[in-house]
Protein backbone atom coordinates (compact mmCIF):
# COMPACT_ATOMS: atom_id res chain seq x y z
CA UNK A 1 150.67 54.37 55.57
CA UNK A 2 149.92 57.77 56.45
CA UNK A 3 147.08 59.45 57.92
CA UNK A 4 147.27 62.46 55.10
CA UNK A 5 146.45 60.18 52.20
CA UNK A 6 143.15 60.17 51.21
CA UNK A 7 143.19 57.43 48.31
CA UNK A 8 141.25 54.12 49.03
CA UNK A 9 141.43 52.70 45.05
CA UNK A 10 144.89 52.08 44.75
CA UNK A 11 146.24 49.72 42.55
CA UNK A 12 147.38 47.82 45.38
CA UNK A 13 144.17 47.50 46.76
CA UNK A 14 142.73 46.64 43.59
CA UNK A 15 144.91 43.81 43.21
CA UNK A 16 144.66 42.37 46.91
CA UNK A 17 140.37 42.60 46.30
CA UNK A 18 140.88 40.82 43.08
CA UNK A 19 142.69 38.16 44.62
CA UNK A 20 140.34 37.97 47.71
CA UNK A 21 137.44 37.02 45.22
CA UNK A 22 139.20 34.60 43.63
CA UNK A 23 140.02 32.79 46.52
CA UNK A 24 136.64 32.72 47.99
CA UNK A 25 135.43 31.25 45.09
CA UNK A 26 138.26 28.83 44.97
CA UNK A 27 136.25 26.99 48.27
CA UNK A 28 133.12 28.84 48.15
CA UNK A 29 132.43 26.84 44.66
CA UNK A 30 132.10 23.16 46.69
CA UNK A 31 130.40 23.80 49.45
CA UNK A 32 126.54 23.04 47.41
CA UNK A 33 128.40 20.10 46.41
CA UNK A 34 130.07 18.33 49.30
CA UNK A 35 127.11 16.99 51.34
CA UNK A 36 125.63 15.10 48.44
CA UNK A 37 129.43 13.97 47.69
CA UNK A 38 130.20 13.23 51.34
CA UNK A 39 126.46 11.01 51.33
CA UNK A 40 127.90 9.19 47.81
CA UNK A 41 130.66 8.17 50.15
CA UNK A 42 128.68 7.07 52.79
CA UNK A 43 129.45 9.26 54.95
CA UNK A 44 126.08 10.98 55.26
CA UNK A 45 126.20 10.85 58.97
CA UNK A 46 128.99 13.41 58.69
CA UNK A 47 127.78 16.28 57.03
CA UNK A 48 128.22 18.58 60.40
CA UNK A 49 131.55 17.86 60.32
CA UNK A 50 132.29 19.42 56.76
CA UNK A 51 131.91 22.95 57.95
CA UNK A 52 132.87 22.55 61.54
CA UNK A 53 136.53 20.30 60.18
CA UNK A 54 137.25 23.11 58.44
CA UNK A 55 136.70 25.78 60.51
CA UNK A 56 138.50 23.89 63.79
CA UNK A 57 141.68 24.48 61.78
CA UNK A 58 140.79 27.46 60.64
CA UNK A 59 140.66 28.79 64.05
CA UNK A 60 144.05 27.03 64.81
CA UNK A 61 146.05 28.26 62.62
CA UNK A 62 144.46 32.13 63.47
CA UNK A 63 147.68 33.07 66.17
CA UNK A 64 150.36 31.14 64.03
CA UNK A 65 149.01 33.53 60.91
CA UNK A 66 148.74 36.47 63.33
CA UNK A 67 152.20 36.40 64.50
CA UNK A 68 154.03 35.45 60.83
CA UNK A 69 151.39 38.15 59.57
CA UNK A 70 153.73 40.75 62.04
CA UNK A 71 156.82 39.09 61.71
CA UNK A 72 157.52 37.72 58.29
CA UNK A 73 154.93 40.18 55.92
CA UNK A 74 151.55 40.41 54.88
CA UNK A 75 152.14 38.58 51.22
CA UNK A 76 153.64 35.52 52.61
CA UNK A 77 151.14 34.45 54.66
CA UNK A 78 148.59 35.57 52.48
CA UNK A 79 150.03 33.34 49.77
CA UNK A 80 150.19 29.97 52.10
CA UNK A 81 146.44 30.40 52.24
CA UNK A 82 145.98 30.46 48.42
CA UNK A 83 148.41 27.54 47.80
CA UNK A 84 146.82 25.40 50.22
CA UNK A 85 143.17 25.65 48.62
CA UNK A 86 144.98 24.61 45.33
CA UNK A 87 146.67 21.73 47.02
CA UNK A 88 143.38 20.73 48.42
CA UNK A 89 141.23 20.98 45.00
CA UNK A 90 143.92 17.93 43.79
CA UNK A 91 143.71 16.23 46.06
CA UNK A 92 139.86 15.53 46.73
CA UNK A 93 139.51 13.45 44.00
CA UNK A 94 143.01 11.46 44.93
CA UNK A 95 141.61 10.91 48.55
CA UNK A 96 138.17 9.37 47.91
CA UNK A 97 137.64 7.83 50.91
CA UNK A 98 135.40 9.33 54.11
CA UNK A 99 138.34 9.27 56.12
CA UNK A 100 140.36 11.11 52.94
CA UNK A 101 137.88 13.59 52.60
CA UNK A 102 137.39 14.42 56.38
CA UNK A 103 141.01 14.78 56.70
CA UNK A 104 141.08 17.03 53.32
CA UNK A 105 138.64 19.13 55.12
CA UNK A 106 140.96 19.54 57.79
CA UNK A 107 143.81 20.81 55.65
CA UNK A 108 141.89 23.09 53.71
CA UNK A 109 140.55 25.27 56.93
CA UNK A 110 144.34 26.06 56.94
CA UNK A 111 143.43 28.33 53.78
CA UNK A 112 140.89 30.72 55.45
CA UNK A 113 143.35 30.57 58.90
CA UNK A 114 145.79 32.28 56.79
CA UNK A 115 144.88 34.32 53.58
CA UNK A 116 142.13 36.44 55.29
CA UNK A 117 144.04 37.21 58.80
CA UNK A 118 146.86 38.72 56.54
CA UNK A 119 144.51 40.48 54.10
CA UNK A 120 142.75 42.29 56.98
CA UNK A 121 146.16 43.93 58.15
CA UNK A 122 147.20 44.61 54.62
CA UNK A 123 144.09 46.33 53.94
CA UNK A 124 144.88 48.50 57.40
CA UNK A 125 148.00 49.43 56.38
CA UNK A 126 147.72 50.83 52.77
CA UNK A 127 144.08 52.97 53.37
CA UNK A 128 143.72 55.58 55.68
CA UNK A 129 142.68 55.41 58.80
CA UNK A 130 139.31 57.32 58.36
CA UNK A 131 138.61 55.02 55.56
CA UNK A 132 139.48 51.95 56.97
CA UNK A 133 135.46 51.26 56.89
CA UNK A 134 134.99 51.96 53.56
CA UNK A 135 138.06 49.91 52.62
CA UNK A 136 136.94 46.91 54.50
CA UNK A 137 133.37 47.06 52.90
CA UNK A 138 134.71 47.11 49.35
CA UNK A 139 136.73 44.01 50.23
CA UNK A 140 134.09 42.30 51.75
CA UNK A 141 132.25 43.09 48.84
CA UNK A 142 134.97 41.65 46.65
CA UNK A 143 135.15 38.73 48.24
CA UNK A 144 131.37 38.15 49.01
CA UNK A 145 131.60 37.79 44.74
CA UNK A 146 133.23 35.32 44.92
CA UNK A 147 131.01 33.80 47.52
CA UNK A 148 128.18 34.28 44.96
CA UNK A 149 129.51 33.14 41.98
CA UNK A 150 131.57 30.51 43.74
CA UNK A 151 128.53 28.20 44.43
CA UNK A 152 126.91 28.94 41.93
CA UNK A 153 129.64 28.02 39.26
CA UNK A 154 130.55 24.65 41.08
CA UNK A 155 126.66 23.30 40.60
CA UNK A 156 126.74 24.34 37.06
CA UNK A 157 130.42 22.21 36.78
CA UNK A 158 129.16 19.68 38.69
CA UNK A 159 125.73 19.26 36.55
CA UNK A 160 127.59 19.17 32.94
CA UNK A 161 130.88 17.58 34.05
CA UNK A 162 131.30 16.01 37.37
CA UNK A 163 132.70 16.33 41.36
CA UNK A 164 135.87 15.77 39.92
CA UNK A 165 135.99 18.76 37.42
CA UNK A 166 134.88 21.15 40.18
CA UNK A 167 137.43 20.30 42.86
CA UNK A 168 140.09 20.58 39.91
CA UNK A 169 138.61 24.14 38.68
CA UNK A 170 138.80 24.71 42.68
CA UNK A 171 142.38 24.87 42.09
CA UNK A 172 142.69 26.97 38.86
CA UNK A 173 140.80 29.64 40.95
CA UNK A 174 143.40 29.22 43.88
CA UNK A 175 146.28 29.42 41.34
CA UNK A 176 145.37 32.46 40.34
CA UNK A 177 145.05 34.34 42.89
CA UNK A 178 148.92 33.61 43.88
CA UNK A 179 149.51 34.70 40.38
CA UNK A 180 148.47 37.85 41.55
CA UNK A 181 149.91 38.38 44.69
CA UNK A 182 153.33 37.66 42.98
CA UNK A 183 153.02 41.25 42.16
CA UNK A 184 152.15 42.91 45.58
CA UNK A 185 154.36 44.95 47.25
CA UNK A 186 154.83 44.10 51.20
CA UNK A 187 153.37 46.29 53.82
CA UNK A 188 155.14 45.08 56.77
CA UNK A 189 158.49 47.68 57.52
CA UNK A 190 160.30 45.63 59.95
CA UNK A 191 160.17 41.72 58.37
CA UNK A 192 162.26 39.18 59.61
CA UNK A 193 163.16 36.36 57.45
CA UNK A 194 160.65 32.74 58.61
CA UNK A 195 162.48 30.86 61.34
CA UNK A 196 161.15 27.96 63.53
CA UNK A 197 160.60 29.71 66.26
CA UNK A 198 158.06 31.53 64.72
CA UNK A 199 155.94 28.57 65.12
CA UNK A 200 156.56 28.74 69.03
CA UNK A 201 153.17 30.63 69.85
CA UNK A 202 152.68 31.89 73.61
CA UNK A 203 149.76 32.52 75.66
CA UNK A 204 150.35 36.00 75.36
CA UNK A 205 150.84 36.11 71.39
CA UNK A 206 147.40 34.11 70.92
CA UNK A 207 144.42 36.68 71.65
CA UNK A 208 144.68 40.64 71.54
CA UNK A 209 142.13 41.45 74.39
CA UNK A 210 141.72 44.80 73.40
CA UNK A 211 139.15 42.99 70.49
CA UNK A 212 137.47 40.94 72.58
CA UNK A 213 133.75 42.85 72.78
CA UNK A 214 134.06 42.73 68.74
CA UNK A 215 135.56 38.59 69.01
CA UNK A 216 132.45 38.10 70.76
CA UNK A 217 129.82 39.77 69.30
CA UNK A 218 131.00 38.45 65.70
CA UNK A 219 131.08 34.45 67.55
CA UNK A 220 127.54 34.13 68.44
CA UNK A 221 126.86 35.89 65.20
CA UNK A 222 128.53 33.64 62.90
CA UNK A 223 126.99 30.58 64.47
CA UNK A 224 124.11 30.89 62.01
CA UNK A 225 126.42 30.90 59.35
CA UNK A 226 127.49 27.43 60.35
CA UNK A 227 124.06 26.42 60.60
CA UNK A 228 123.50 27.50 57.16
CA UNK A 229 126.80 26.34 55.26
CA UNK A 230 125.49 22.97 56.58
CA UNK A 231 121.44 22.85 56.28
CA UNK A 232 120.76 25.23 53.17
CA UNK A 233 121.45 22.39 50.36
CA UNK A 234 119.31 19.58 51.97
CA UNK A 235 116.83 22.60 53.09
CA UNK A 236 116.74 24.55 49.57
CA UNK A 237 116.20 20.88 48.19
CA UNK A 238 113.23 20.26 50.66
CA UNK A 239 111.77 23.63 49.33
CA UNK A 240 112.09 22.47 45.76
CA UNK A 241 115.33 24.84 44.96
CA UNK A 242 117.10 23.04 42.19
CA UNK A 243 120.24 24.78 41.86
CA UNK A 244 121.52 24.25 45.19
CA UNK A 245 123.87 28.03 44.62
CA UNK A 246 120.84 30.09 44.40
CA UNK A 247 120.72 30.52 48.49
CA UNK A 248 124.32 31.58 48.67
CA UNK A 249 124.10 33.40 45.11
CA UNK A 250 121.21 35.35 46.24
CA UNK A 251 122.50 36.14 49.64
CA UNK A 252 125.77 37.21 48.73
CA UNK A 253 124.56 39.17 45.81
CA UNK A 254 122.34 41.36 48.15
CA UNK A 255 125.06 41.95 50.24
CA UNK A 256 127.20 42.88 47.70
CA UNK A 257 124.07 45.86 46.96
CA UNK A 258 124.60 46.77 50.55
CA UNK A 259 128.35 46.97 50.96
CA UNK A 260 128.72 49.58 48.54
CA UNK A 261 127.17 52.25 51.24
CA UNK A 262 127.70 50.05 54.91
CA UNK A 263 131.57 50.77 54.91
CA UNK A 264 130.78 54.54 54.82
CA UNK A 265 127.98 54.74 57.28
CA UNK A 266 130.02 53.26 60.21
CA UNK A 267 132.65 55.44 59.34
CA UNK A 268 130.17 58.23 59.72
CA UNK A 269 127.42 56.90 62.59
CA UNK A 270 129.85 54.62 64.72
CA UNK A 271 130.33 51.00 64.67
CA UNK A 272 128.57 49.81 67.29
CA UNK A 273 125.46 51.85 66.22
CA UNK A 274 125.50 50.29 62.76
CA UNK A 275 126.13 46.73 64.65
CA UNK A 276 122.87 47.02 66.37
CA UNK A 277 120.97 47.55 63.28
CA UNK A 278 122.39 44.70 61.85
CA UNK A 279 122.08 42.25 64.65
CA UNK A 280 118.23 42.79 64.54
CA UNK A 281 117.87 42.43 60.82
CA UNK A 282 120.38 38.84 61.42
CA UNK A 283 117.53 37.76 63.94
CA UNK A 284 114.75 38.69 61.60
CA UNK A 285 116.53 36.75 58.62
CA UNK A 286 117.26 33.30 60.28
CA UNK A 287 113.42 33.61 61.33
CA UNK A 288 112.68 33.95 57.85
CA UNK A 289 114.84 31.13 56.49
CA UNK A 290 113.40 29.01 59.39
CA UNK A 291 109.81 29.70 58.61
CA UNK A 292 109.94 28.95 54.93
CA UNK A 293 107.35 27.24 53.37
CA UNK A 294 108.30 28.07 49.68
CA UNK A 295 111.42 28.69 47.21
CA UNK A 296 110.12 32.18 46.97
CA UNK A 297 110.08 32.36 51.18
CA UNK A 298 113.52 31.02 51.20
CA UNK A 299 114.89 33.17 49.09
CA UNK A 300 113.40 36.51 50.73
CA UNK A 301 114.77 35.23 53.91
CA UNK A 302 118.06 34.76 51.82
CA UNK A 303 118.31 38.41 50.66
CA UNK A 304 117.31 39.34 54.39
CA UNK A 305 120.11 37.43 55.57
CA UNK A 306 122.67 39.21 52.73
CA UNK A 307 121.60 42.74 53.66
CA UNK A 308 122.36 42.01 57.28
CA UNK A 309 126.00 40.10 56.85
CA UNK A 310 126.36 43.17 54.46
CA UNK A 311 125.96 45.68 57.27
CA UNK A 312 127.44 43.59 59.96
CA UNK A 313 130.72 42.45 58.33
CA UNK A 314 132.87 45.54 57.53
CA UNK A 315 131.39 47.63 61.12
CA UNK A 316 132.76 44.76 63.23
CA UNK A 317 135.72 44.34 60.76
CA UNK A 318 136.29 47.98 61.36
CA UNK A 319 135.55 48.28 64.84
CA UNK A 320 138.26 45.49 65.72
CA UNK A 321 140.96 47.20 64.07
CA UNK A 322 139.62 50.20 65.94
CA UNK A 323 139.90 48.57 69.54
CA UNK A 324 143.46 47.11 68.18
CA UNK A 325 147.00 48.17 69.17
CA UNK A 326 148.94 49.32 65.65
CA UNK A 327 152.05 46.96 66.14
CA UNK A 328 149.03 43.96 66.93
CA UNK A 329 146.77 44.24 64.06
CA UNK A 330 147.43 40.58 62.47
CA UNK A 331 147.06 39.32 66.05
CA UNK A 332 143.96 41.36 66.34
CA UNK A 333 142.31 40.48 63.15
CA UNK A 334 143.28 36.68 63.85
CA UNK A 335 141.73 36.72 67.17
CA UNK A 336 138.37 38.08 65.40
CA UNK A 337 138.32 35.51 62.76
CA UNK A 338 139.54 32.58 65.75
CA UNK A 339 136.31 33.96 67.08
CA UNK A 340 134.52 33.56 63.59
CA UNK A 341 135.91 30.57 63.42
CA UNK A 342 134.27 29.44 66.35
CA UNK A 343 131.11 30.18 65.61
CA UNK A 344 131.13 28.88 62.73
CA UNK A 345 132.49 25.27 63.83
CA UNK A 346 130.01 25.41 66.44
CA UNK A 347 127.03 26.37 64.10
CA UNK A 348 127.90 23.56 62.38
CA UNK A 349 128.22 20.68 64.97
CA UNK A 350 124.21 22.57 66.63
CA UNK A 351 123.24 21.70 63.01
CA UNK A 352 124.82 18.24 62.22
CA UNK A 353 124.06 16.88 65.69
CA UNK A 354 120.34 17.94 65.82
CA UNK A 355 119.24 17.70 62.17
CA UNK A 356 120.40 13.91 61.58
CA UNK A 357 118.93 14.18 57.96
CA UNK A 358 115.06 15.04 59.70
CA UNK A 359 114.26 17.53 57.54
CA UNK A 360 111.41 19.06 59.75
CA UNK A 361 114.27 19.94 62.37
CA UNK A 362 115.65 22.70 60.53
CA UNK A 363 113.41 25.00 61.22
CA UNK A 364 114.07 25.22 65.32
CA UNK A 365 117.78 25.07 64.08
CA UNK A 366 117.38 28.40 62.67
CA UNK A 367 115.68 29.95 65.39
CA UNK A 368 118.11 28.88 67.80
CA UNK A 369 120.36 30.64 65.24
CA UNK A 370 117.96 33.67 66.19
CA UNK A 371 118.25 33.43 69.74
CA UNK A 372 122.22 33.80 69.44
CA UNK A 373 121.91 37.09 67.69
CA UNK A 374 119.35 37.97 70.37
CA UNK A 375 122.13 36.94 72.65
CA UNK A 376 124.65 39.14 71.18
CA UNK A 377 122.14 42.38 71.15
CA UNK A 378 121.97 41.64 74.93
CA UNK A 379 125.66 41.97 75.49
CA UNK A 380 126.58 44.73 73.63
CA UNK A 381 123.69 46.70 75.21
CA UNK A 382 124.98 45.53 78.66
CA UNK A 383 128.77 46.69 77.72
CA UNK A 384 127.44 50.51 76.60
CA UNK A 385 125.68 50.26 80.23
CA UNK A 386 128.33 49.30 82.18
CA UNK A 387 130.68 51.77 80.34
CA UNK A 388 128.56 54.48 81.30
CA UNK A 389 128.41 53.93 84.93
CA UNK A 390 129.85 56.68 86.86
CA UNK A 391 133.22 54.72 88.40
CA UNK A 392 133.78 53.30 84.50
């Protein structure tokens, strides 16, 4: 890529966002859906673990996806993400056992431990550099569609067809958006062809510490996400939501309003500026959420929490490819989204281990889910104060 080109809307990165949304929807569509699935099982005791299964190999798989990312191209490893998730959508209703469908959950966090890691570094190399916060808000954007539409076409399936239907239309969505990556042209120069020994990860080839402030900023963060993924359906239901995609829907779609103009302002007002803005509104959100007494409540706490992901994504998106070393940007971007990962996972477990289907738990869930945000405001504060000291 070089620096002198100005163009963002490419028809490279037009294709790469179109395929982003339809893989987010591809999962995003069952996640409504798979408590009251996992509970039909009998397995309601598990619901923690169908967030935090799939984000523990999520975060695995981040440093084997960073290092094929720089080795053996940006496509292929975007496409082992995509074919996974359509794997996974046949075989949920082959497996339909607990043990199946925990173990399912497993395999499909591979998906998100390798399309997204790739995506970020493709997206890096083919916009320019003083656009790279622009770029990564319009592909948030894209694929924060397909988070809205995603759950909110999976309960519609689910309600006029069945579980089965949805996990199968899971995998339409994944097949096409290999279809379109088929005609992508690779970023990487230097590729080497996939050997073994690619596999062979070392301490050093597992976290770029350059990203580390961004890593952990974005982990305590994120743990509200977990807590949500895993509480909103039985919550929403509490509330008297019926459609249990109208949190997510409404969420994402309000983020999607915001992205259009958050890219742009932390390419103009700095990163870290824009991150503090969000972090506050995040705190003030999972309050809201928390607090809710009424559908109406829920959802203004859900459009809170959209505005703020909306601000928050694409500045620390941008800011760790900032912090990152050129030749280490899928390493960089992996070791963000191990960190997202993390707190994700561990958002999840908080919720599944204290909520034990008592609803009037939730609430203290989510302001725990507050207090990590707060947590995160603290540090980076701390870091600008230390930097400034005279011997720094």
């Amino acid at each position: 890529m070089s620096d002198n080109n100005t163009r963002l809307y490419t028809w490279s990165f037009g294709l790469l966002c179109l395929s982003s949304l339809l893989f987010s929807a591809s999962f995003n569509m069952l996640i409504p859906e798979l408590p009251a699935y996992l509970s039909s099982l009998g397995g309601a005791e598990y619901k923690g673990l169908i967030i935090a299964l799939f984000t523990l190999t999520a975060g695995i798989s981040r440093p084997f996806s960073g290092k094929l990312t720089d080795t053996i191209g940006r496509v292929p490893v975007m496409a082992v993400g995509s074919i996974v998730c359509f794997v996974c959508g046949f075989l949920y209703p082959v497996l339909g056992t607990i043990n199946g469908f925990l173990f399912l959950r497993l395999l499909h966090g591979f998906s998100t431990g390798f399309k997204p890691t790739a995506t970020a570094a493709y997206v890096a190399d083919i916009v320019p550099v003083k656009r790279w916060g622009e770029a990564l808000g319009i592909h948030g954007l894209c694929f924060s569609t397909g988070m809205a539409i995603g759950p909110a076409i999976g309960s519609l399936i689910t309600s006029y067809y069945s579980i089965n239907v949805l996990f199968y239309s899971s995998s339409v969505f994944a097949m096409l958006s290999i279809l379109i990556l088929l005609n992508m042209k690779e970023t990487l120069k230097s590729r080497e062809s996939f050997k073994l020994s690619h596999l062979k990860i070392s301490r050093t080839e597992i976290i770029e510490w350059r990203v580390i402030p961004a890593a952990l900023i974005i982990l305590l963060s994120y743990l509200g996400y977990g807590v949500l993924l895993t509480l909103i359906p039985d919550w929403g239901e509490y509330l008297g939501v019926t459609n249990k995609g109208l949190f997510f829907m409404t969420f994402t779609v309000s983020s999607l309003m915001i992205r259009f103009v958050a890219g742009k302002v932390s390419d103009r007002f700095g990163r870290v500026s824009v991150i503090k803005v969000a972090l506050v509104m995040l705190c003030v959100s999972f309050y809201l959420i928390g607090n809710a007494q009424s559908v109406t409540d829920l959802l203004v706490g859900s459009v809170a929490y959209g505005i703020a992901g909306g601000i928050f994504s694409p500045a620390t998106n941008a800011w760790t490819v900032d912090l990152s070393h050129p030749d280490h940007r899928g390493k960089a971007m992996a070791t963000m989204y191990i960190a997202l990962e993390i707190g994700i996972g561990a958002g999840a477990l908080l919720a599944g281990a204290l909520y034990k289907d008592v609803v009037t738990m939730i609430p203290m869930i989510f302001y725990i889910s507050s207090g990590a945000c707060v947590a995160a405001l603290i540090y980076i504060f701390g870091r600008e104060r230390f930097q400034k000291r005279p011997n720094n």
